[in-house]
C-alpha atoms as a PDB file:
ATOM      1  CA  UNK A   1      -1.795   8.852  21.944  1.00  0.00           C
ATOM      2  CA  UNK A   2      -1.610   5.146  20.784  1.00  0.00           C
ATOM      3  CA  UNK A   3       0.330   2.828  22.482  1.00  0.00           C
ATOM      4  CA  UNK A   4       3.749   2.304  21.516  1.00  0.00           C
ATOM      5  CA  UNK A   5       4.488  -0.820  19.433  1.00  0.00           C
ATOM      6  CA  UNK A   6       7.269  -2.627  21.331  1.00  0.00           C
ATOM      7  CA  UNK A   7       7.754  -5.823  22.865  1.00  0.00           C
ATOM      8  CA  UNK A   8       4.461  -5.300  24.190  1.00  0.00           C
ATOM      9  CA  UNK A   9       2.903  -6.859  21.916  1.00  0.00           C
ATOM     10  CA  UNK A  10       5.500  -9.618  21.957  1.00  0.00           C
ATOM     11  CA  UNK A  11       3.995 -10.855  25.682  1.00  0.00           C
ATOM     12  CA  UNK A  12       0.893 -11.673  24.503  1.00  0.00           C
ATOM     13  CA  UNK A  13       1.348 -13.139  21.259  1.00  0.00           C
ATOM     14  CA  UNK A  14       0.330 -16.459  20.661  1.00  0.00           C
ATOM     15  CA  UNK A  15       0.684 -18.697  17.175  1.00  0.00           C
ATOM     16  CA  UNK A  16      -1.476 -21.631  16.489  1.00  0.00           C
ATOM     17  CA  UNK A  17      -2.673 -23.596  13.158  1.00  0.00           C
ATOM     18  CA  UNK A  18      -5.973 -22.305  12.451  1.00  0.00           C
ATOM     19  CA  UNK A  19      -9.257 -24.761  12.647  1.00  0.00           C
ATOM     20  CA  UNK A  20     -11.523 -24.871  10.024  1.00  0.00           C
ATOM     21  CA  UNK A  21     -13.880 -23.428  12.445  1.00  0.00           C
ATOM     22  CA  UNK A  22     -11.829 -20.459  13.539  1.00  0.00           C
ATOM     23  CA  UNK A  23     -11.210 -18.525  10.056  1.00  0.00           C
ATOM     24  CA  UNK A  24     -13.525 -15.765  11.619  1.00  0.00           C
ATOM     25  CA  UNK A  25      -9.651 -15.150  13.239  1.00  0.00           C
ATOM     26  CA  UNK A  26      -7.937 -14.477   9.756  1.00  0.00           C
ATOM     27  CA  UNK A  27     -10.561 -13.626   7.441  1.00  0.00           C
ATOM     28  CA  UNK A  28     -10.161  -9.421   7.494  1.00  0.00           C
ATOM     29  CA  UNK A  29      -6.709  -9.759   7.858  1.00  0.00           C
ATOM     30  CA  UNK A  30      -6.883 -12.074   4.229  1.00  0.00           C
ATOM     31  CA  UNK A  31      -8.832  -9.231   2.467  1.00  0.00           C
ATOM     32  CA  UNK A  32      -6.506  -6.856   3.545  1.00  0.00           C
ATOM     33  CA  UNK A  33      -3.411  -8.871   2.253  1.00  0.00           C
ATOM     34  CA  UNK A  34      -5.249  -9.304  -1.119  1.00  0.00           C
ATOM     35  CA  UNK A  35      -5.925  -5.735  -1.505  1.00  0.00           C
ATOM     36  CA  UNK A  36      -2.528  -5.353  -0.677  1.00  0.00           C
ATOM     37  CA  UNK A  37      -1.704  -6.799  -4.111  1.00  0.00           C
ATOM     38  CA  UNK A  38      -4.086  -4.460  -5.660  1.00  0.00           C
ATOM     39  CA  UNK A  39      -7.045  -6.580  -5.085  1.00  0.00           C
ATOM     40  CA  UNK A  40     -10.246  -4.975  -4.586  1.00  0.00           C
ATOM     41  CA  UNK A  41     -11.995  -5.768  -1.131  1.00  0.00           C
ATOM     42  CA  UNK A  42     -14.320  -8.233  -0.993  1.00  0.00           C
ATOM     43  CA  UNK A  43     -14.626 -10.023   2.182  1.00  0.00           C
ATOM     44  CA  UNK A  44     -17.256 -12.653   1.068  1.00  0.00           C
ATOM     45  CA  UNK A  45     -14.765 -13.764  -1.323  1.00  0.00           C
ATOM     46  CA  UNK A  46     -12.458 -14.170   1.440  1.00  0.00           C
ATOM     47  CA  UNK A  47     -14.038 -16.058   3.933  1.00  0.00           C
ATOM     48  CA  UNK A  48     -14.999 -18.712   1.201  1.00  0.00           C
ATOM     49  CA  UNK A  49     -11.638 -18.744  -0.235  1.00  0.00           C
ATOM     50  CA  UNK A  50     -10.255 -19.808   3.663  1.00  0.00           C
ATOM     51  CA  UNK A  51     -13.046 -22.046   3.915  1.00  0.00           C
ATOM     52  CA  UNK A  52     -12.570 -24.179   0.559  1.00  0.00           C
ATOM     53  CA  UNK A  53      -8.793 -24.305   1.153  1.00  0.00           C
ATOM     54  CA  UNK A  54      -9.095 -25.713   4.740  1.00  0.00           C
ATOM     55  CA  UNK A  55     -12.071 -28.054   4.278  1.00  0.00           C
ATOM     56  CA  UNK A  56     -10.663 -29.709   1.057  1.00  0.00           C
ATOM     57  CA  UNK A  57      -7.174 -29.697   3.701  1.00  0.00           C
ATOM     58  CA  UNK A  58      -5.126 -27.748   0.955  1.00  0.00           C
ATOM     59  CA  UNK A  59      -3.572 -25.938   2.783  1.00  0.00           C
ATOM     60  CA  UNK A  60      -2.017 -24.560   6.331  1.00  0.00           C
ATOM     61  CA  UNK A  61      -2.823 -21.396   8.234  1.00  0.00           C
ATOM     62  CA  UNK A  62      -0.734 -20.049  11.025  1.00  0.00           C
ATOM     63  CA  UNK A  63      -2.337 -17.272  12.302  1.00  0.00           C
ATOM     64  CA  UNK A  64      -1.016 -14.553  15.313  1.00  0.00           C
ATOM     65  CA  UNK A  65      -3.482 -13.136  17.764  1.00  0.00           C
ATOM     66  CA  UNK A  66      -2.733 -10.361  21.047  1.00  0.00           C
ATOM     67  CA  UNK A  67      -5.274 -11.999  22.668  1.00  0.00           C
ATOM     68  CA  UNK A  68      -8.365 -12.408  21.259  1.00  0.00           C
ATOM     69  CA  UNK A  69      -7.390  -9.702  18.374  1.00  0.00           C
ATOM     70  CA  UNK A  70      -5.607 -10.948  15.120  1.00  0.00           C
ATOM     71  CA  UNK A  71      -2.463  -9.714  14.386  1.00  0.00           C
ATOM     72  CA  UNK A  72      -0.773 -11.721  11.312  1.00  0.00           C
ATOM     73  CA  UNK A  73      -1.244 -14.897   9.299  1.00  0.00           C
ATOM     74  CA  UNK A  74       0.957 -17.111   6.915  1.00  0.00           C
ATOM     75  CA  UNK A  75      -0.446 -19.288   4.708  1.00  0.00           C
ATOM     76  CA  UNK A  76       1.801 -22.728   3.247  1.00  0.00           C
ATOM     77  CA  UNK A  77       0.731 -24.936   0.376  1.00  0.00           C
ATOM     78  CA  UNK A  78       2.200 -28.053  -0.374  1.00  0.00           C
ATOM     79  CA  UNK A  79       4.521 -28.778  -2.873  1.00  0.00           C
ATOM     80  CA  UNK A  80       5.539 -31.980  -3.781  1.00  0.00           C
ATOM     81  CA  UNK A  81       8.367 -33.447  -5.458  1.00  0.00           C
ATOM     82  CA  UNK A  82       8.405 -36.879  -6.816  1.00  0.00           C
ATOM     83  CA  UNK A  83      12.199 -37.344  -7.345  1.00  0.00           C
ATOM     84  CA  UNK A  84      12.992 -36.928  -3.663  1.00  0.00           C
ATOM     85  CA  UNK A  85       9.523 -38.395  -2.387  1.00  0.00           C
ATOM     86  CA  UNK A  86       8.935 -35.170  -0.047  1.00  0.00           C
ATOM     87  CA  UNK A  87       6.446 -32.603   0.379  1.00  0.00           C
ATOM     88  CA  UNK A  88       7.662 -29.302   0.748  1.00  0.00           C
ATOM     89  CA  UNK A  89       6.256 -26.168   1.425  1.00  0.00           C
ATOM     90  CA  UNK A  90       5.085 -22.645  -0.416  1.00  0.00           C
ATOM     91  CA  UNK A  91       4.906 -20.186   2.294  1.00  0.00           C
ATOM     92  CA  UNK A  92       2.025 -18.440  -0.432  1.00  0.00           C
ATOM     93  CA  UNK A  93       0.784 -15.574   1.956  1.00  0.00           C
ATOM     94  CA  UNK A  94       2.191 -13.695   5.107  1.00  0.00           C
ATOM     95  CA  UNK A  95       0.591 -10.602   6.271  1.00  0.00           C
ATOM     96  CA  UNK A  96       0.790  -8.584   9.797  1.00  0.00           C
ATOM     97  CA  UNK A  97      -1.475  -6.130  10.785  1.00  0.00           C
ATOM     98  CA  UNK A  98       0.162  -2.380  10.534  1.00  0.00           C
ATOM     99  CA  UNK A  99      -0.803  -2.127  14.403  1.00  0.00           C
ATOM    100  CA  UNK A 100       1.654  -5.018  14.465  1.00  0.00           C
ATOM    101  CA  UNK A 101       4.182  -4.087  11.915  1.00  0.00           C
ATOM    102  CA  UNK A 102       7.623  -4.200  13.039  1.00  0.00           C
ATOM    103  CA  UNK A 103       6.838  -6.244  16.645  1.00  0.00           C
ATOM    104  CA  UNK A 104       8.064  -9.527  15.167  1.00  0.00           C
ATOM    105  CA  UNK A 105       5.089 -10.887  14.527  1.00  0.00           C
ATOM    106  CA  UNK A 106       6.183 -11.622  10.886  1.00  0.00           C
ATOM    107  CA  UNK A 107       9.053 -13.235  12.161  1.00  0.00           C
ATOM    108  CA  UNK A 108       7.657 -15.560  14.359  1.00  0.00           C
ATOM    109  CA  UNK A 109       5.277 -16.333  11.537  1.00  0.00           C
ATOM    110  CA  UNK A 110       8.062 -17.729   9.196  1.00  0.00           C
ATOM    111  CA  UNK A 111      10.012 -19.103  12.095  1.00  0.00           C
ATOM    112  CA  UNK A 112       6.365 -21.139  13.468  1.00  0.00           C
ATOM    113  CA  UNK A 113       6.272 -21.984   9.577  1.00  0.00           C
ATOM    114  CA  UNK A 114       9.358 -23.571   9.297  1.00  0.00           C
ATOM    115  CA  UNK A 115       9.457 -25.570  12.197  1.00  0.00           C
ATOM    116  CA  UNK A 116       6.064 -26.795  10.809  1.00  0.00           C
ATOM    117  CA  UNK A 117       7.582 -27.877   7.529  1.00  0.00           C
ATOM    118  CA  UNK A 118      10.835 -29.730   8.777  1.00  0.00           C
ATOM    119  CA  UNK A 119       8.434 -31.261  11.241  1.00  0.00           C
ATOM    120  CA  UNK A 120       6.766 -33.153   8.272  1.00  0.00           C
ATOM    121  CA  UNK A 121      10.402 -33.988   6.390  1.00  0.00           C
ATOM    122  CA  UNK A 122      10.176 -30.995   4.251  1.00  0.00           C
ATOM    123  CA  UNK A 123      13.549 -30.111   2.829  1.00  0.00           C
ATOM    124  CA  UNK A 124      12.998 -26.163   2.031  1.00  0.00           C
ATOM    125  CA  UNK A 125      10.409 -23.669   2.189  1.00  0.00           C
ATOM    126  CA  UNK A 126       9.788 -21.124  -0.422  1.00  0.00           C
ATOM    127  CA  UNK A 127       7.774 -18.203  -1.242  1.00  0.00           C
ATOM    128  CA  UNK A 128       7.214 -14.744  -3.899  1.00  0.00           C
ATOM    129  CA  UNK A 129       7.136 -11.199  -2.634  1.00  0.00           C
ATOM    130  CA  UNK A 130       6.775  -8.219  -4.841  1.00  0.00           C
ATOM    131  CA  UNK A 131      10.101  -7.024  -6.314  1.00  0.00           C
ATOM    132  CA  UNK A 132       8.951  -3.378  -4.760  1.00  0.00           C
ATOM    133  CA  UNK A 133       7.919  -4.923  -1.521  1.00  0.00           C
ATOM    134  CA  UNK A 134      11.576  -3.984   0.342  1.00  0.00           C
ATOM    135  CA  UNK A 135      10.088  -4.352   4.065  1.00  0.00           C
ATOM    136  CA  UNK A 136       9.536  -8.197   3.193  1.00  0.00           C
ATOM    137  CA  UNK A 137      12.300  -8.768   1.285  1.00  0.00           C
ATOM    138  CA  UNK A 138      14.818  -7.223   4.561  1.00  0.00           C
ATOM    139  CA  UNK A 139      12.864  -9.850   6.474  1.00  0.00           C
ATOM    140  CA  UNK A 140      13.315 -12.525   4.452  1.00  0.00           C
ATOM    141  CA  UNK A 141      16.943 -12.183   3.668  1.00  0.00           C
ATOM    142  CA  UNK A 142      17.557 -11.965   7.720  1.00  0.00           C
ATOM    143  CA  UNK A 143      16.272 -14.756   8.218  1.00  0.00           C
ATOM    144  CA  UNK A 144      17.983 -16.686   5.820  1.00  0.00           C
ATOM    145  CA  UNK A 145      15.887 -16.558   2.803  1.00  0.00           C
ATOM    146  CA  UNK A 146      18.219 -16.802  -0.682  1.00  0.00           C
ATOM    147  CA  UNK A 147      16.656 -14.854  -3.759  1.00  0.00           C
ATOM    148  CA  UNK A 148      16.611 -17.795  -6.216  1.00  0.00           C
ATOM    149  CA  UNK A 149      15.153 -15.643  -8.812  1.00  0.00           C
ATOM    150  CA  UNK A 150      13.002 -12.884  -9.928  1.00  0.00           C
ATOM    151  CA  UNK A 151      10.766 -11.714 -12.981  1.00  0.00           C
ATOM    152  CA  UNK A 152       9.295  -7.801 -13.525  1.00  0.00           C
ATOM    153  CA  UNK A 153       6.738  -8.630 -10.465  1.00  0.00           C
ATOM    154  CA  UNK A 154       7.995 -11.226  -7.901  1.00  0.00           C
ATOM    155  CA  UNK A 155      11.168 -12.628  -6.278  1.00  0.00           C
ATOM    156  CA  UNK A 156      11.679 -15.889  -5.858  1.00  0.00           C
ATOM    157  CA  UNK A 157      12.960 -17.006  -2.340  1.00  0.00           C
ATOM    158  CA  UNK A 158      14.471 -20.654  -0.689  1.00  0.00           C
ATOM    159  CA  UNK A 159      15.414 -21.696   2.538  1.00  0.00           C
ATOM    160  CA  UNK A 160      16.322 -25.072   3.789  1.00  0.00           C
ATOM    161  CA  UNK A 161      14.818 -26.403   7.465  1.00  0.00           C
END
């Protein structure tokens, strides 16, 4: 009998921006977000993907741990606009854990992701899911999320901060 996934996990959760020398924390959980897309595993590929992105400082990694254990991760990339002079932000990847599915970690993912981006002037974040991925999309609309648009694969989303 597992333990039941309530707010317990909720108590212990902790979010922080990942160092380059912690991505031991969020490589697995990257593999298993890729093969989520239909990616096949490869966990080599992983860790050096992480690595590259955070030692050329490409991009931002929030990751979610229950203690020492790691339970979700978002990714951001910048995106920069010339016309208004800001930097905005591509939330690019956001995946829990199934042990953590459905305990808010996702949402205090976004929600530590947004307060990141209007803390450096951003005007919106925005970010794809897969047009059959209806858990995400729930999530995202709840939050505030507005489909901007969508193709046979992805949905586009925008929210202001």
């Amino acid at each position: 009998m597992g333990i039941n996934p309530s707010l317990f996990y909720l108590i212990d959760m902790e979010i922080k921006r990942l160092g380059i020398e912690e991505i031991g924390l969020v490589v697995g959980l990257f593999d298993k977000y890729r093969q989520f897309y239909k990616q096949p595993p490869d966990i080599g590929l992983a860790e050096r993907f992480i690595q590259e992105r955070l030692a050329n400082n490409e991009s931002v990694i929030f990751v979610a741990t229950d203690g020492t254990v790691p339970a979700g991760f978002t990714q951001l990339y910048p995106q920069c606009s010339s016309v208004c002079a800001v930097r905005n932000w591509i939330l690019n990847d956001l995946y829990v854990d199934n042990a953590y599915r459905k305990t808010g970690v996702g949402r205090a993912l976004i929600d530590q992701a947004m307060a990141f981006a209007k803390s450096q002037a951003a005007t919106f974040v925005q970010l794809e899911t897969a047009v059959d991925n209806y858990s995400a999309q729930r999530l995202y609309e709840a939050i505030g999320f507005e489909k901007q648009e969508a193709d046979a694969e992805f949905l586009l989303y925008k929210i202001a901060v």
